[in-house]
C-alpha atoms as a PDB file:
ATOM      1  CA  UNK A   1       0.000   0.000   0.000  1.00  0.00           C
ATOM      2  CA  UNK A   2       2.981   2.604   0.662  1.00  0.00           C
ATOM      3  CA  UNK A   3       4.229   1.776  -3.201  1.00  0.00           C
ATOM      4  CA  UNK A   4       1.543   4.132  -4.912  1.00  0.00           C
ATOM      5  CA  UNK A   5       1.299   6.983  -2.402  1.00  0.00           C
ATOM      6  CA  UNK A   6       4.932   7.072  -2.504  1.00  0.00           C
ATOM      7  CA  UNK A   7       4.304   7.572  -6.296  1.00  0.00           C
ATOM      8  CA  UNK A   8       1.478  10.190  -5.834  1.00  0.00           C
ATOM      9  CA  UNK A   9       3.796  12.236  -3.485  1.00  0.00           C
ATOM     10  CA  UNK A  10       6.760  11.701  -6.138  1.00  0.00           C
ATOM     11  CA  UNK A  11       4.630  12.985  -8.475  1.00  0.00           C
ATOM     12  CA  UNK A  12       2.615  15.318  -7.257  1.00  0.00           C
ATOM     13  CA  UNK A  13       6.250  17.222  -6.154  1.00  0.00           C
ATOM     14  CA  UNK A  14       6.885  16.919 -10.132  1.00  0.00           C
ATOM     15  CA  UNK A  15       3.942  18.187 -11.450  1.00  0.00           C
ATOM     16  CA  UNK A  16       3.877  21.304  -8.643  1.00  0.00           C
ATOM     17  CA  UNK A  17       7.890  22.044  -9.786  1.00  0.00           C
ATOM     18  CA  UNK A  18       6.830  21.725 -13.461  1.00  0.00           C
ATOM     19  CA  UNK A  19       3.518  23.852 -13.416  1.00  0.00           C
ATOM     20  CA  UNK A  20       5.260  26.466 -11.360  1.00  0.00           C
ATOM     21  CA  UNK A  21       8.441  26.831 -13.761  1.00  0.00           C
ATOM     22  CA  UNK A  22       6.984  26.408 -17.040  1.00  0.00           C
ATOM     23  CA  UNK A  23       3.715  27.663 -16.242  1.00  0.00           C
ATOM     24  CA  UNK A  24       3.330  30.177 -13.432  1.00  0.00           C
ATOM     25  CA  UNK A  25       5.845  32.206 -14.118  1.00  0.00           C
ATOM     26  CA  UNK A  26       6.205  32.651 -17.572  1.00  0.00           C
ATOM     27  CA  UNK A  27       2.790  33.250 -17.466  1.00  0.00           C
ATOM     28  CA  UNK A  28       3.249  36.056 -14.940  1.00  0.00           C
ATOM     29  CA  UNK A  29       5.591  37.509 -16.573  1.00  0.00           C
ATOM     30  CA  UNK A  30       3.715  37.445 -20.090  1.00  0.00           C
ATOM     31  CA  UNK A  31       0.660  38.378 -18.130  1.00  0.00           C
ATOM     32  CA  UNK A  32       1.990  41.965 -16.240  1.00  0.00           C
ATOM     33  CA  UNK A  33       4.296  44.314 -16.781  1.00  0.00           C
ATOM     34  CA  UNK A  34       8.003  43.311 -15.939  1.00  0.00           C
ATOM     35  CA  UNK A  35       8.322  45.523 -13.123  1.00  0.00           C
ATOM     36  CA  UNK A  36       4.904  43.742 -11.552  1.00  0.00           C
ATOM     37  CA  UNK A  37       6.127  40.451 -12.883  1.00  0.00           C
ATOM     38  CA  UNK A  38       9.185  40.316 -10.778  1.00  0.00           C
ATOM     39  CA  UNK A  39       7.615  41.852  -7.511  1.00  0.00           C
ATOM     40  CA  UNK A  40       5.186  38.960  -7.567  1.00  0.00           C
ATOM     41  CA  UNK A  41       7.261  36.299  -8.789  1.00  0.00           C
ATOM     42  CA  UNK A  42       9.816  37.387  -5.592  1.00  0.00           C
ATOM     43  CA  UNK A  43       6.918  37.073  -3.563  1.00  0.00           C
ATOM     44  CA  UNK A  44       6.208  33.353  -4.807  1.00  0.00           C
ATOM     45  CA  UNK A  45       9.363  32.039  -4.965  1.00  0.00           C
ATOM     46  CA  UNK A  46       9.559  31.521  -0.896  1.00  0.00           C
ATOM     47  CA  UNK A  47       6.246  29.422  -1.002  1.00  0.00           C
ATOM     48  CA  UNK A  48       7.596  27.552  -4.191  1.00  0.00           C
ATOM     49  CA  UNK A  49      10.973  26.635  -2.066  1.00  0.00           C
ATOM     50  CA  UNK A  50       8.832  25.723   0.451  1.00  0.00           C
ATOM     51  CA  UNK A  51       6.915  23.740  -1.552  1.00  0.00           C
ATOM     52  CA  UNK A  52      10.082  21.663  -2.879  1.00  0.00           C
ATOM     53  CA  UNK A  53      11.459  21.386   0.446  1.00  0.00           C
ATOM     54  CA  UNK A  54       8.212  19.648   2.202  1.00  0.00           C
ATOM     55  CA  UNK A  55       6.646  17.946  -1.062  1.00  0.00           C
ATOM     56  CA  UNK A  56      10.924  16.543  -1.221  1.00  0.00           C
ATOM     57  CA  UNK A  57      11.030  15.655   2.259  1.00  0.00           C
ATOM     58  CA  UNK A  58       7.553  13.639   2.671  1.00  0.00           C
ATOM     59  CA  UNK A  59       8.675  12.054  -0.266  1.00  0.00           C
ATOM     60  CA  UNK A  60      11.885  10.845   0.630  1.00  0.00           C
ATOM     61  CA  UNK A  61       9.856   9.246   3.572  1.00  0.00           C
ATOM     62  CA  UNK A  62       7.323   7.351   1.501  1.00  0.00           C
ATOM     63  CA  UNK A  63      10.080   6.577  -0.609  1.00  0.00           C
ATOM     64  CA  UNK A  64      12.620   5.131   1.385  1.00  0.00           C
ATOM     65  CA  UNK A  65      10.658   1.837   1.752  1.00  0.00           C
ATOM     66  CA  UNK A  66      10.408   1.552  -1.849  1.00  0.00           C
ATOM     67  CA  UNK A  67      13.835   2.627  -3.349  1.00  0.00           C
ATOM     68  CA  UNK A  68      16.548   3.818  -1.213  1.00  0.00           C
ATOM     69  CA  UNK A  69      18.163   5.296  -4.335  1.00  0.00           C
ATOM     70  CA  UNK A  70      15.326   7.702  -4.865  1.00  0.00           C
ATOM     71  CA  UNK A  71      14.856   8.052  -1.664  1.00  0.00           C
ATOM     72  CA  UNK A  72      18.279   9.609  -1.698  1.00  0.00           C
ATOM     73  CA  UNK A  73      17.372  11.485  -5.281  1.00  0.00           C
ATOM     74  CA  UNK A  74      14.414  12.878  -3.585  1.00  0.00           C
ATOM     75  CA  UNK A  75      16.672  14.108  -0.399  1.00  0.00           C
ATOM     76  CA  UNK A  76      19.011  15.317  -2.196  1.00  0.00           C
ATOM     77  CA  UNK A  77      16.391  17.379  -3.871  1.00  0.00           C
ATOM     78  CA  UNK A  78      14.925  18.856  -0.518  1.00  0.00           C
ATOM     79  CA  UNK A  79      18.288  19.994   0.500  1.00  0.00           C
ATOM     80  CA  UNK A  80      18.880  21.696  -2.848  1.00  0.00           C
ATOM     81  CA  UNK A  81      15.392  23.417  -2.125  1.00  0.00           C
ATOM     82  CA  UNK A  82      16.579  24.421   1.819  1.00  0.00           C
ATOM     83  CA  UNK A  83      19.898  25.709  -0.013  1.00  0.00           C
ATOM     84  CA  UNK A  84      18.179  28.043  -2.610  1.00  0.00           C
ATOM     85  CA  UNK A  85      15.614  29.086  -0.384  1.00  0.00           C
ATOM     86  CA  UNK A  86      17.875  30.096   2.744  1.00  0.00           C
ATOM     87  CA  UNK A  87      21.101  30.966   1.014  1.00  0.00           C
ATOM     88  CA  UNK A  88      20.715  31.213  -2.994  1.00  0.00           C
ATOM     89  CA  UNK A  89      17.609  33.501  -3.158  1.00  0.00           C
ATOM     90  CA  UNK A  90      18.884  36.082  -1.007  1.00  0.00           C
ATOM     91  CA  UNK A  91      21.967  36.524  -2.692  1.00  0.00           C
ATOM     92  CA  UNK A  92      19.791  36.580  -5.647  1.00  0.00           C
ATOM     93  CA  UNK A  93      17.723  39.374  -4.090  1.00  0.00           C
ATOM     94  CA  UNK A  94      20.716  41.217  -2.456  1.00  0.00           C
ATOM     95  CA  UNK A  95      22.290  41.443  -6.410  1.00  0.00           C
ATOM     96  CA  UNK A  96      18.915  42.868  -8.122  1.00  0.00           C
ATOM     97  CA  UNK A  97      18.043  45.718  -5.348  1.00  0.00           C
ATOM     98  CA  UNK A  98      22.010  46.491  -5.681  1.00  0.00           C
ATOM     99  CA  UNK A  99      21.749  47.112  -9.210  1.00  0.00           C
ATOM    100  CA  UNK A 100      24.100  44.002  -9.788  1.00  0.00           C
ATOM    101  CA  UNK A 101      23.073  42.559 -13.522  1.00  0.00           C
ATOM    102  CA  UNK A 102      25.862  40.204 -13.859  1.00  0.00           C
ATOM    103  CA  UNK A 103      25.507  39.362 -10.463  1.00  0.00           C
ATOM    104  CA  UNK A 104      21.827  38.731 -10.606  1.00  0.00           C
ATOM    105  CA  UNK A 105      22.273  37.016 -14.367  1.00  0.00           C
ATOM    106  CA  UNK A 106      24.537  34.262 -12.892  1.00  0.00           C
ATOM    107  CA  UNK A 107      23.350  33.698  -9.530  1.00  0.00           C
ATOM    108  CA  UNK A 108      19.479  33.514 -11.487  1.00  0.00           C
ATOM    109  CA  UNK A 109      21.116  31.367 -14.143  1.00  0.00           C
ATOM    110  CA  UNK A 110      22.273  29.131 -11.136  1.00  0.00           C
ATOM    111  CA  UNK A 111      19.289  28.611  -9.685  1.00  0.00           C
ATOM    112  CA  UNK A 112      17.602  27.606 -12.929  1.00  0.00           C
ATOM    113  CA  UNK A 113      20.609  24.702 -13.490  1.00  0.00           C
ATOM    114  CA  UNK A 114      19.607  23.483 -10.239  1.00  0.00           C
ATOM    115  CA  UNK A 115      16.117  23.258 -10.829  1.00  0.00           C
ATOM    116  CA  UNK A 116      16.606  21.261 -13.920  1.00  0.00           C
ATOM    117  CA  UNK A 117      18.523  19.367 -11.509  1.00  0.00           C
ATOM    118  CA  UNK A 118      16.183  18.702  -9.007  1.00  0.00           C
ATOM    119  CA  UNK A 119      13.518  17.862 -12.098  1.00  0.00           C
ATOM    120  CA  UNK A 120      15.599  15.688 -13.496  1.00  0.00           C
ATOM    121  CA  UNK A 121      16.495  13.665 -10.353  1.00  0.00           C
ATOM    122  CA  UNK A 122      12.690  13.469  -9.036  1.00  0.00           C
ATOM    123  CA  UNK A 123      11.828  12.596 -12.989  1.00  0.00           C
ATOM    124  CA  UNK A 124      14.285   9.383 -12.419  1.00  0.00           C
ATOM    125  CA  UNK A 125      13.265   8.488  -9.114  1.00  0.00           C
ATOM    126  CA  UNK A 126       8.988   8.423 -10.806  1.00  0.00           C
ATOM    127  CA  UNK A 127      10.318   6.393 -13.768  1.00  0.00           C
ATOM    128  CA  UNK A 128      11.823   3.920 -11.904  1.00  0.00           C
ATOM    129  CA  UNK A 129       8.257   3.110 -10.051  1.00  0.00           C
ATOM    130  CA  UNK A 130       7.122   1.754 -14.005  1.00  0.00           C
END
């Protein structure tokens, strides 16, 4: 019985980190104007770490029973999430109110690597449930 709410947990962390990056915010920032976009999107990105970090760790619990190597996939993930959410995003922030565009560019650019990261690793970890 722990098999396919392990999966639903897996996945539902997927779909949440796929509907938010290729859906949310591209949206928002189609959708108002760029100034707007990024106020909001800076608002949501706490709640979307947050999201990665639980959704990760409850997971990795369900999980472990299952597959101890996604388990670890899926851990690995959540502290990726506690990382960008405690120590990447507010270097992120800190660059952007300084006026810091390289700055910003790469620290942005590295939080979008690890995402794809953490996608890919969580993607692994549902495919080897088939």
């Amino acid at each position: 019985m722990l098999e396919p709410i392990a999966l639903l947990a897996t996945a539902t962390l997927f779909g949440g980190m796929l509907l938010y990056s290729f859906g949310f915010a591209p949206f928002v920032f189609t959708s108002l104007p760029a100034e707007d976009a990024g106020r909001l999107i800076r608002r949501a990105f706490p709640h979307y770490y947050a999201f990665v970090i639980l959704a990760s760790g409850l997971a990795t619990l369900l999980v472990l029973a299952v597959d101890p190597l996604s388990a670890g996939l899926l851990a690995a993930s959540a502290a990726l999430g506690i990382w960008a959410r405690q120590g990447l995003m507010p270097a992120i922030n800190a660059a952007r109110d300084a006026g810091e565009k390289s700055k910003f560019g790469r620290l942005h650019g590295l939080s979008v690597v690890i995402n794809f990261i953490q996608l890919g690793a969580i993607g692994f970890a549902l495919v080897r449930f088939l």
